[in-house]
N, C-alpha and C. Protein backbone atom coordinates (compact mmCIF):
# COMPACT_ATOMS: atom_id res chain seq x y z
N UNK A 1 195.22 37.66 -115.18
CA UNK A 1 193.99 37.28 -114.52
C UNK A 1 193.56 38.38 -113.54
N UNK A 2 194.59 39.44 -113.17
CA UNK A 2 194.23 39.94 -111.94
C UNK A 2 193.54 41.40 -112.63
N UNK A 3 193.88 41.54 -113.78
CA UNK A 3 193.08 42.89 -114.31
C UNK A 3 191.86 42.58 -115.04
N UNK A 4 191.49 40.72 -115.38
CA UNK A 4 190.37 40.60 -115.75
C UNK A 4 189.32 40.46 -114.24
N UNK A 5 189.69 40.24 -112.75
CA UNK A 5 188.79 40.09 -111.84
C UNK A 5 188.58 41.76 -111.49
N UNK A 6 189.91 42.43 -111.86
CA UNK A 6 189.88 44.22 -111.37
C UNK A 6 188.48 44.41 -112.12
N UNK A 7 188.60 44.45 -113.35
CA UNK A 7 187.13 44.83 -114.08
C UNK A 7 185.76 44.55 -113.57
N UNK A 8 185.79 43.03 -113.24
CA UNK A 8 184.17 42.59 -112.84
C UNK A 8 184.75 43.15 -111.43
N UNK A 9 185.40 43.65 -110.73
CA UNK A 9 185.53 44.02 -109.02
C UNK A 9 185.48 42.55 -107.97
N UNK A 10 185.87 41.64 -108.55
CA UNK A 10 186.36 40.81 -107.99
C UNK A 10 187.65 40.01 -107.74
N UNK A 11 187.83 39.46 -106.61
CA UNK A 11 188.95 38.79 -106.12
C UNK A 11 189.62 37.63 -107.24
N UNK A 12 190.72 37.83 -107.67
CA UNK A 12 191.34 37.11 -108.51
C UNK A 12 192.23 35.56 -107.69
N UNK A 13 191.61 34.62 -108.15
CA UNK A 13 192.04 33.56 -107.70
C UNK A 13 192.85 32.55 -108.76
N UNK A 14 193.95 31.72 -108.01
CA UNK A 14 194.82 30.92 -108.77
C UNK A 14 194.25 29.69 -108.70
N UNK A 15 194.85 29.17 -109.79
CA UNK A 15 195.11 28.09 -110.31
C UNK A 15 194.91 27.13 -108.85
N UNK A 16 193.82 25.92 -108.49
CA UNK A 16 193.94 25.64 -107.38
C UNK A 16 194.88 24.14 -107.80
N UNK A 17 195.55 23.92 -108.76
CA UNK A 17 196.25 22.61 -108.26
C UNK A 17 195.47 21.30 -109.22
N UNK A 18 194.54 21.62 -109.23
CA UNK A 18 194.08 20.24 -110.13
C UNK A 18 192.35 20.76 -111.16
N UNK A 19 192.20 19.82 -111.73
CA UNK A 19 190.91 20.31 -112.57
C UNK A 19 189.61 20.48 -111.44
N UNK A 20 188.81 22.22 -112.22
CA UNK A 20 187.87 22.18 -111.36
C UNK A 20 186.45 22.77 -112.47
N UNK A 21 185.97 21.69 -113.04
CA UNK A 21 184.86 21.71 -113.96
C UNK A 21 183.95 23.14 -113.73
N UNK A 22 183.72 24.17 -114.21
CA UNK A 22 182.15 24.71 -114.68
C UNK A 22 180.73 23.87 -114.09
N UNK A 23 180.81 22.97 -114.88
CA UNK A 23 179.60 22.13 -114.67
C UNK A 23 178.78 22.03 -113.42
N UNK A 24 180.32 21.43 -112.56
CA UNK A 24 179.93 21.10 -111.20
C UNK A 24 180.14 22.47 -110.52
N UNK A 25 180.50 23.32 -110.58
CA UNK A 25 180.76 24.81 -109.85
C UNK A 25 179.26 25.55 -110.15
N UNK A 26 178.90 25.36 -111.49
CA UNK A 26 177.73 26.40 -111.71
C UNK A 26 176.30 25.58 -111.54
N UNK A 27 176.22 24.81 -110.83
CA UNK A 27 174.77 24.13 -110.71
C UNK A 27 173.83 25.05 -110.13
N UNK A 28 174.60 25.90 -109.05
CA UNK A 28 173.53 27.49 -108.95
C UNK A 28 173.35 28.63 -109.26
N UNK A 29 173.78 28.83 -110.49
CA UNK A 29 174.12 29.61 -111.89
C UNK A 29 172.19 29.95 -112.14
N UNK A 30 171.99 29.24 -112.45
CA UNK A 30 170.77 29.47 -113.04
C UNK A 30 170.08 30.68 -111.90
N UNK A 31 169.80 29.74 -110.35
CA UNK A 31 168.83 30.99 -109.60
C UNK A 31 170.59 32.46 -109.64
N UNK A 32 171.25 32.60 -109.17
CA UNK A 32 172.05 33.25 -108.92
C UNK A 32 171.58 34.28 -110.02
N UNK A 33 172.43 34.06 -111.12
CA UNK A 33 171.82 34.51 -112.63
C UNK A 33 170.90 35.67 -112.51
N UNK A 34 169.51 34.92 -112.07
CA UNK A 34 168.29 35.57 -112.61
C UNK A 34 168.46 36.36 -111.17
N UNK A 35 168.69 36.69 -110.20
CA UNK A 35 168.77 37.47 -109.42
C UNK A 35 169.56 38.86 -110.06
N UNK A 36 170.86 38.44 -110.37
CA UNK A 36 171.63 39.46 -110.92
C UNK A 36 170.79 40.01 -112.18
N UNK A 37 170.66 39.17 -113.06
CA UNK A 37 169.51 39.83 -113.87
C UNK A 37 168.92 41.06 -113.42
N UNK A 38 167.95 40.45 -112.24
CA UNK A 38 166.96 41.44 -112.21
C UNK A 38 167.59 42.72 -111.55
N UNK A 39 168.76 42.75 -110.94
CA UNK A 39 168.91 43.76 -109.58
C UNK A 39 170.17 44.70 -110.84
N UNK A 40 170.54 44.34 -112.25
CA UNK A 40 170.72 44.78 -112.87
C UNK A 40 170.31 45.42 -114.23
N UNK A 41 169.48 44.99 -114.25
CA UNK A 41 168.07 45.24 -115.40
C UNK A 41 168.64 44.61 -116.98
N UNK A 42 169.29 43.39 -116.73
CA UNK A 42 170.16 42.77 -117.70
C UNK A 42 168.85 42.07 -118.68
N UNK A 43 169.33 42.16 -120.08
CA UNK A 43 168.45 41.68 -121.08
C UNK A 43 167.90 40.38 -120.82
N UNK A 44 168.62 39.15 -119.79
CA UNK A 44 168.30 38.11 -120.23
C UNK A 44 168.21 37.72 -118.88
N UNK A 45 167.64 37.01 -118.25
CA UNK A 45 167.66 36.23 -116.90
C UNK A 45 167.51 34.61 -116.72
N UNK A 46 168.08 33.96 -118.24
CA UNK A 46 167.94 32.79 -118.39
C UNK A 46 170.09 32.80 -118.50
N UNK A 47 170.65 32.46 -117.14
CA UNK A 47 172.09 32.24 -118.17
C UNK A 47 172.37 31.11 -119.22
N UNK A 48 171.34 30.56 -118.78
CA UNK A 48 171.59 29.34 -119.93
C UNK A 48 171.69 29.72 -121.57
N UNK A 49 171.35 30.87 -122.10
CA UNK A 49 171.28 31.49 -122.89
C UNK A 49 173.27 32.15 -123.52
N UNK A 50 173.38 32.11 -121.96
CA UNK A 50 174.97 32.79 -122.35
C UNK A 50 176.10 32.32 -122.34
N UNK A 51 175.39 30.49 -121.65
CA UNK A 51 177.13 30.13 -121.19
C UNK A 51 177.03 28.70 -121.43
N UNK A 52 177.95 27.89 -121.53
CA UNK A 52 177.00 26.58 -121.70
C UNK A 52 178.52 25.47 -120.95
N UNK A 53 178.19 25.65 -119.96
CA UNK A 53 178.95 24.99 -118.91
C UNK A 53 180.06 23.73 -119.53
N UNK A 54 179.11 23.09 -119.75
CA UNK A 54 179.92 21.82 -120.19
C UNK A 54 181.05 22.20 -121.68
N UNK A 55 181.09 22.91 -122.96
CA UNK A 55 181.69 23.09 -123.41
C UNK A 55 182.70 23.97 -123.17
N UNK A 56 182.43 24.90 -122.49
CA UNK A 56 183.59 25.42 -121.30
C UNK A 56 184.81 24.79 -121.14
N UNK A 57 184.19 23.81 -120.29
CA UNK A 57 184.70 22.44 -119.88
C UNK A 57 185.83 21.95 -121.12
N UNK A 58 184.88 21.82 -121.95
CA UNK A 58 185.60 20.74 -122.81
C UNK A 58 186.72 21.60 -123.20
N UNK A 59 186.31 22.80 -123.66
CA UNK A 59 187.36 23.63 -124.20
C UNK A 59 188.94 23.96 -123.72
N UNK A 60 188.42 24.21 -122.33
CA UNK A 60 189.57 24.55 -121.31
C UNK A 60 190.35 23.23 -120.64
N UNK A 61 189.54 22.35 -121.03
CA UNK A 61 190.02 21.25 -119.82
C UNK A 61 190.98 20.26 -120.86
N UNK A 62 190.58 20.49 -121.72
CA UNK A 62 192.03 19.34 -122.21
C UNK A 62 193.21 19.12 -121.59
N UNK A 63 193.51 17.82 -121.82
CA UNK A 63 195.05 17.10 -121.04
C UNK A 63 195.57 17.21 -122.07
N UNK A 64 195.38 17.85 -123.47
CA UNK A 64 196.77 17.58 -124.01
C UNK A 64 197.37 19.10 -124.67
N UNK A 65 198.20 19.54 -124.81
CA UNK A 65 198.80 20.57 -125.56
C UNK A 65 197.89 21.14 -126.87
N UNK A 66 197.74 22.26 -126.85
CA UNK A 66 197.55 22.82 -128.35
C UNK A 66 198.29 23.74 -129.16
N UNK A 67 198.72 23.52 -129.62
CA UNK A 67 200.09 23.95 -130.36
C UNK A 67 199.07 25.06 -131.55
N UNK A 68 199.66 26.27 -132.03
CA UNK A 68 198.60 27.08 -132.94
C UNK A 68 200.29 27.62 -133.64
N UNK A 69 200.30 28.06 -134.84
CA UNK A 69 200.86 28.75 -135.63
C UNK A 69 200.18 29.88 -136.61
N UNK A 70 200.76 31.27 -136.51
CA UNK A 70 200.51 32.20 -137.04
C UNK A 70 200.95 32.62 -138.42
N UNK A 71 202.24 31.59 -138.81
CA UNK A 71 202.47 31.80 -139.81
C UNK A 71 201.85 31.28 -141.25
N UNK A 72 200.92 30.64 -141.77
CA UNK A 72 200.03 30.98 -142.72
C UNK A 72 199.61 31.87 -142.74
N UNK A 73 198.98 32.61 -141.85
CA UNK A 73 198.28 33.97 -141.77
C UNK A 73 199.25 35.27 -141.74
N UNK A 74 200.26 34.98 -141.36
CA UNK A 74 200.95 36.36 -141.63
C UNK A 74 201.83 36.53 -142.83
N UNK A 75 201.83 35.41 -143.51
CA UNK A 75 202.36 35.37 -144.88
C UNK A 75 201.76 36.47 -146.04
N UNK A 76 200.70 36.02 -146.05
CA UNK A 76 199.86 36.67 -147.12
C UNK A 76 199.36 38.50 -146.90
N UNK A 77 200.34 38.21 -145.37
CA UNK A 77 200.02 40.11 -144.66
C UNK A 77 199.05 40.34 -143.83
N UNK A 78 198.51 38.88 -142.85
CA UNK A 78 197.67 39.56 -141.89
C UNK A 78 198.60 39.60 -140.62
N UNK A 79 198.40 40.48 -140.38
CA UNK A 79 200.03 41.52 -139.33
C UNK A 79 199.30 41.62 -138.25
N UNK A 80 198.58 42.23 -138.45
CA UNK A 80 197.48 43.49 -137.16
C UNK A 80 197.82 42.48 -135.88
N UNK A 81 197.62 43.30 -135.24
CA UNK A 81 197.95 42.30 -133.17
C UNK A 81 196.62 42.94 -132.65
N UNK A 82 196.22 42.21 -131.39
CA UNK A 82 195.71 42.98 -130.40
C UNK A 82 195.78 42.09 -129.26
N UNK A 83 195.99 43.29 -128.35
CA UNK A 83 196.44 42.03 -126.73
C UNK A 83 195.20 40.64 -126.64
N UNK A 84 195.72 39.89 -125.40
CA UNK A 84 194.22 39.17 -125.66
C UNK A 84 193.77 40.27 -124.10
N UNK A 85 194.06 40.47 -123.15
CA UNK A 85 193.62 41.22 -122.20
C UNK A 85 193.14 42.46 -122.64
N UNK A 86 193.26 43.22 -124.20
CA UNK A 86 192.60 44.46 -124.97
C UNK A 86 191.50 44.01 -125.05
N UNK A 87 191.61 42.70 -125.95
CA UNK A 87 190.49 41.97 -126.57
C UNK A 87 189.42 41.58 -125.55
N UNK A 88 189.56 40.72 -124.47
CA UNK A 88 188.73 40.85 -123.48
C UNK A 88 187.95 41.95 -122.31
N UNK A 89 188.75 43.04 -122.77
CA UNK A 89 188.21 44.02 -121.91
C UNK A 89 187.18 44.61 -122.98
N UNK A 90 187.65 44.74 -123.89
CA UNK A 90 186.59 45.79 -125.09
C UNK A 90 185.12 44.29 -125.15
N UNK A 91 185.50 43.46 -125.60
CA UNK A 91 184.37 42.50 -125.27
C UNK A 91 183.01 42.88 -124.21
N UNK A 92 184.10 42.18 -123.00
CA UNK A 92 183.02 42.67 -121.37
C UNK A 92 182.22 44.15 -121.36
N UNK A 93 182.98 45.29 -122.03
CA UNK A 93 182.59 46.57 -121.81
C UNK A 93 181.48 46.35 -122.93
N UNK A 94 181.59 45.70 -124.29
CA UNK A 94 179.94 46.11 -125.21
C UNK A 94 178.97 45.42 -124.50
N UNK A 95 179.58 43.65 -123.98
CA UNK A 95 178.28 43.34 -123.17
C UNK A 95 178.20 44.06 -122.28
N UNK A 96 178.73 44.66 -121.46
CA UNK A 96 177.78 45.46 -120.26
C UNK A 96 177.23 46.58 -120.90
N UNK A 97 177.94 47.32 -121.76
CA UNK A 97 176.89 48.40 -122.62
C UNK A 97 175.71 47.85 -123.19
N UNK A 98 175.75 46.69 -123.70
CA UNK A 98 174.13 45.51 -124.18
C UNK A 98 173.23 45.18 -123.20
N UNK A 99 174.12 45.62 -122.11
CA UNK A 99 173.27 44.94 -120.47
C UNK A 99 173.18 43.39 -120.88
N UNK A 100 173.95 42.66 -120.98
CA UNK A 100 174.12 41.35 -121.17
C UNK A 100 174.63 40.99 -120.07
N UNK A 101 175.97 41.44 -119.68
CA UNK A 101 176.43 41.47 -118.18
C UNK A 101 176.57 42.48 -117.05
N UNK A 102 176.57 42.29 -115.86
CA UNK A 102 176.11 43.44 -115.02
C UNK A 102 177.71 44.09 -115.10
C-alpha cells in the first residue's frame, strides 16, 4: 500500500479497524474531481465516468472469503506472472499518460 500512495504522493493509511464504504467517503468526489480536472487539464471532469462508488463497495466489502485457484490455467501452460504492485503501477502511469488521472 505504501508504494501505491508513494506514486499518487500521498500519505498511506491503514486498515482503520472496521468497514469504511466509498459511497459514504466520496459524496464530494464529484465537485473535488472537477477541480482536479481542471487544474490538471484531465480528459474528463465528470468522475462519475471513472469510478462507480457503490460497486467498489460491493467488490471489496464482502464478509466472506474468496478463495481463486490458478491451476486450470496453468495446466494447459499459462505460466507468465506479473506482480500485482507491477500491474498497478504500469496501469496508473497510461492513465496519467491519457490524462485520465492527474
Amino acid at each position: 500500500m505504501a508504494k501505491l500512495a508513494q506514486f499518487f504522493e500521498v500519505d498511506a493509511v491503514g486498515y482503520p479497524g472496521q468497514k469504511a464504504p466509498l459511497e459514504q467517503q466520496m459524496t464530494n468526489a464529484a465537485t473535488e474531481w472537477k477541480a482536479l480536472a481542471e487544474k490538471y487539464r484531465l480528459r474528463s471532469s465528470k468522475v462519475e465516468e471513472l469510478a462507480s462508488w457503490w460497486h467498489t463497495d460491493a467488490d471489496l466489502g464482502r464478509e466472506i472469503e474468496c478463495f481463486t485457484d490458478m491451476t486450470k490455467s496453468r495446466e494447459p501452460g499459462f505460466s507468465e506472472y506479473k506482480s500485482t504492485l507491477r500491474s498497478f503501477l504500469e496501469l496508473f502511469e497510461r492513465l496519467r499518460a491519457d490524462r485520465i488521472i492527474p
